[in-house]
Protein backbone atom coordinates (compact mmCIF):
# COMPACT_ATOMS: atom_id res chain seq x y z
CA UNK A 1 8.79 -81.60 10.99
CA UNK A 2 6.09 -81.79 7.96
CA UNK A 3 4.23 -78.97 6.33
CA UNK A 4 1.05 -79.28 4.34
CA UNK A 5 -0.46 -77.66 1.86
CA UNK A 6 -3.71 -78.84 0.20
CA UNK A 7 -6.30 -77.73 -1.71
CA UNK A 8 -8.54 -77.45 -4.78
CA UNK A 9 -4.89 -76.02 -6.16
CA UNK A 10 -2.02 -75.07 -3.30
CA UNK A 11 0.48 -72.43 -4.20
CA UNK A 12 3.03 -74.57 -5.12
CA UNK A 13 0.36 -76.84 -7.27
CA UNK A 14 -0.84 -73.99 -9.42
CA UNK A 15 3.09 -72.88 -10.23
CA UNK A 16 3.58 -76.61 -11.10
CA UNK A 17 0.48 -77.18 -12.99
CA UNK A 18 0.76 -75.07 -16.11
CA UNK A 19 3.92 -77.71 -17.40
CA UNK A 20 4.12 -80.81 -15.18
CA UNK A 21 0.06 -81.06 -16.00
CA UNK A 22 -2.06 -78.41 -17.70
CA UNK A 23 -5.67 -78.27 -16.56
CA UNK A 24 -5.11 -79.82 -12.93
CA UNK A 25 -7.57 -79.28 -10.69
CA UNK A 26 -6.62 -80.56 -7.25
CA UNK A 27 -2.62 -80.38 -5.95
CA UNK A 28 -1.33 -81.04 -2.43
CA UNK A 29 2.58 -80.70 -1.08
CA UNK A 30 4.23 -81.63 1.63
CA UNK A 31 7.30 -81.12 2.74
CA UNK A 32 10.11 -81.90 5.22
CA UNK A 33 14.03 -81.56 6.52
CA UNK A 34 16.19 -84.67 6.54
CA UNK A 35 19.60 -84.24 8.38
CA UNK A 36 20.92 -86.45 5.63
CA UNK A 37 22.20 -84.83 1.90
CA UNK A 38 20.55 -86.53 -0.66
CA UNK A 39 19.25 -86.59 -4.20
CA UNK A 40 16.08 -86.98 -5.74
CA UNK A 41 16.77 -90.22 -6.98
CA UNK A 42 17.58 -91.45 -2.92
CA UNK A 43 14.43 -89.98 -2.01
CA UNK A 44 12.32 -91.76 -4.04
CA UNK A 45 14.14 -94.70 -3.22
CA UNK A 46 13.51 -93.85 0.72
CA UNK A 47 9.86 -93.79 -0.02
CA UNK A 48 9.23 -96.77 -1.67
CA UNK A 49 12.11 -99.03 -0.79
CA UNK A 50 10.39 -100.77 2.41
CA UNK A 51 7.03 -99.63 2.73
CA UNK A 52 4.68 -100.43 5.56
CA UNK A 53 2.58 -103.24 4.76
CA UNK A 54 -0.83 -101.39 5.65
CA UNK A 55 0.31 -99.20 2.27
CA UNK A 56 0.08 -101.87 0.08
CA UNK A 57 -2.93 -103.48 1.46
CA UNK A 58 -4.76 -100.20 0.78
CA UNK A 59 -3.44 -100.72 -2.51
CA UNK A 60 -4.62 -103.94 -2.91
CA UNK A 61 -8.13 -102.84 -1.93
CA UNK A 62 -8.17 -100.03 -4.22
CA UNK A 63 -7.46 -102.30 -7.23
CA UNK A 64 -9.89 -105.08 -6.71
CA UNK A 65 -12.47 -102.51 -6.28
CA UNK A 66 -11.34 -100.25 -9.07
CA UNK A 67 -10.72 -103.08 -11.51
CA UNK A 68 -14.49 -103.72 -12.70
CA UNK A 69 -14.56 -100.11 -13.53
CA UNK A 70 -12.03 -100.29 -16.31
CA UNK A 71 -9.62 -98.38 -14.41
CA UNK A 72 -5.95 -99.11 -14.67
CA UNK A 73 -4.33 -101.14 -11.80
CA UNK A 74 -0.98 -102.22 -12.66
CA UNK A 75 1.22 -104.14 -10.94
CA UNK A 76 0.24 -104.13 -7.19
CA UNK A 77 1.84 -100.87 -6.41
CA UNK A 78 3.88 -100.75 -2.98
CA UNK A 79 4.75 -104.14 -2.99
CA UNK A 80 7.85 -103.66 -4.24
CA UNK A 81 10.03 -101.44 -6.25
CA UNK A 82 10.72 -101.56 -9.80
CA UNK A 83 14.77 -101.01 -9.54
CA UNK A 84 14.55 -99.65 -13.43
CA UNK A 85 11.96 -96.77 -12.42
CA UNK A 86 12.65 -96.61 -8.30
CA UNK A 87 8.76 -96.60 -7.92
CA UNK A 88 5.34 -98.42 -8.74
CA UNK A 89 4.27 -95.54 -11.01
CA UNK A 90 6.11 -94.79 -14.40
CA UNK A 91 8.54 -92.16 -14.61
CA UNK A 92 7.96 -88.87 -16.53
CA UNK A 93 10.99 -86.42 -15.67
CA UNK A 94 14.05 -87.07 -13.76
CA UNK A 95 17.27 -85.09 -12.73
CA UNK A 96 19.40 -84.82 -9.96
CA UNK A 97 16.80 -82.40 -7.98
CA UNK A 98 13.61 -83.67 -9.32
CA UNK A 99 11.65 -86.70 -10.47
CA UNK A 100 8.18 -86.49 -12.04
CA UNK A 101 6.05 -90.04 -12.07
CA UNK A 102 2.71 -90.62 -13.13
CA UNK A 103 0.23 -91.94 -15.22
CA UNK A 104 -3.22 -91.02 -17.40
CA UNK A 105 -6.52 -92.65 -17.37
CA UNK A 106 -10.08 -92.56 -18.24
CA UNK A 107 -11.22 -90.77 -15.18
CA UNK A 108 -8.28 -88.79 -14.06
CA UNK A 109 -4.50 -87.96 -15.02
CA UNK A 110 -1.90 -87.71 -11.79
CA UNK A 111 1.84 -86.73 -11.15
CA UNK A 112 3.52 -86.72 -7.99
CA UNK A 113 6.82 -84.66 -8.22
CA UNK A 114 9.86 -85.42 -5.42
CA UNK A 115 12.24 -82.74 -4.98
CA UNK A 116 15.16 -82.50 -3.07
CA UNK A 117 16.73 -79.05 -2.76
CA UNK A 118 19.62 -78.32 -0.32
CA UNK A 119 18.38 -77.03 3.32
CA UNK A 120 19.29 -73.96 4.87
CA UNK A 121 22.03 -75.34 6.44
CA UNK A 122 22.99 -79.09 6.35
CA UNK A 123 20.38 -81.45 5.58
CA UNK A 124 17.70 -81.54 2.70
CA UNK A 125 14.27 -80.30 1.93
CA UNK A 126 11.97 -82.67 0.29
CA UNK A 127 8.72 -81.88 -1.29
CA UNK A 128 6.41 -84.22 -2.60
CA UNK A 129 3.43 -82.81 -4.95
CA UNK A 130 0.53 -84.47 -6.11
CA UNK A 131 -1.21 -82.45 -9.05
CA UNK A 132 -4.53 -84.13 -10.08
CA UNK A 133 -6.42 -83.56 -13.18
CA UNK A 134 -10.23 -85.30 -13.07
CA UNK A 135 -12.04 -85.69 -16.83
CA UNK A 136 -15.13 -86.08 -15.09
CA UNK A 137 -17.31 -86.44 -12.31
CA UNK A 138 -16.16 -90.08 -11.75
CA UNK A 139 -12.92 -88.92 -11.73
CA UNK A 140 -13.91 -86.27 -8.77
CA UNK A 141 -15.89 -88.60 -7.05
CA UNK A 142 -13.09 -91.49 -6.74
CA UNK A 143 -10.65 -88.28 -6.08
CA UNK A 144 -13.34 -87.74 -2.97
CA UNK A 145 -13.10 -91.39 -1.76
CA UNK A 146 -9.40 -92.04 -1.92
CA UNK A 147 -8.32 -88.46 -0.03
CA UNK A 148 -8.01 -89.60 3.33
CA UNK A 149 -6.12 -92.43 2.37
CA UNK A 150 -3.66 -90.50 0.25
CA UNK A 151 -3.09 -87.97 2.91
CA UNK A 152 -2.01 -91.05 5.26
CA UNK A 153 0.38 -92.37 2.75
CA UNK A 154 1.95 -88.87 1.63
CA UNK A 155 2.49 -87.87 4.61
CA UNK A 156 3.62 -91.43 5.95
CA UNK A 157 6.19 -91.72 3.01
CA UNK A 158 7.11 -88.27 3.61
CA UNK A 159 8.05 -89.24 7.11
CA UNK A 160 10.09 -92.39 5.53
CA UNK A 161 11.91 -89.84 3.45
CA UNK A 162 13.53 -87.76 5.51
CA UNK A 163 13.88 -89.55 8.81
């Protein structure tokens, strides 16, 4: 089963905010219960190991229309898995329980925090968080436009993780 919680800032955005990225003005988490124990570092790897290929056509799409804007595209994230960082976005923060990745640009800063905390009884809860901080109204605007997709792939790869 997967919660949600989204929002200009959810509960567990504004406690993360303050030191995984002052200023953030949008966060969403979601969460789940895999019968399996594992790590942070295995959960990452569950999300981004074998994506679907819809994911990284969206991906795709998003950087040949984003790229005459000046905004950072990168490699063409989801395709595959950078085995040095475990995912297509640098890493920021990693220990056993928790890995922070992310990166800054003109019109908007992001993180997107896995955690993977023992269950109440066996298994593991994973969270994923997305904190978003926006410099300006591009930055809101393309944080408009890309929402439904990112709700499909959170909660897809959230799915991935602990199934």
């Amino acid at each position: 089963m997967l919660t949600s919680k989204m929002g200009l800032m959810s509960k567990t955005g504004r406690a993360e905010a303050p030191l995984t990225l002052p200023g953030a003005g949008f966060s969403d988490t979601y969460s789940g219960v895999s019968k399996d124990t594992f790590d942070a570092s295995a959960a990452l790897t569950r999300a981004f190991a074998r994506p679907p290929r819809w994911i990284g056509m969206l991906m795709r799409w998003r950087n040949a229309i984003v790229r005459p804007f000046g905004l950072k595209t990168g490699k063409d994230a989801l395709d595959h898995v950078n085995a040095a960082e475990q995912g297509p976005f640098p890493v920021l923060e990693r220990s056993s329980r928790r890995i922070v990745l992310g990166a800054d640009d003109r019109h908007l800063d992001f993180r997107l925090i896995v955690e993977a905390d023992p269950a109440e009884g066996p298994g593991t809860r994973v969270s994923c968080t997305t904190l978003v901080r926006p410099h300006n109204p591009f930055g809101w605007l393309y944080l408009l436009t890309i929402m439904p997709f990112h709700k499909l792939i959170v909660a897809n790869t959230l799915r991935r993780i602990v199934a």
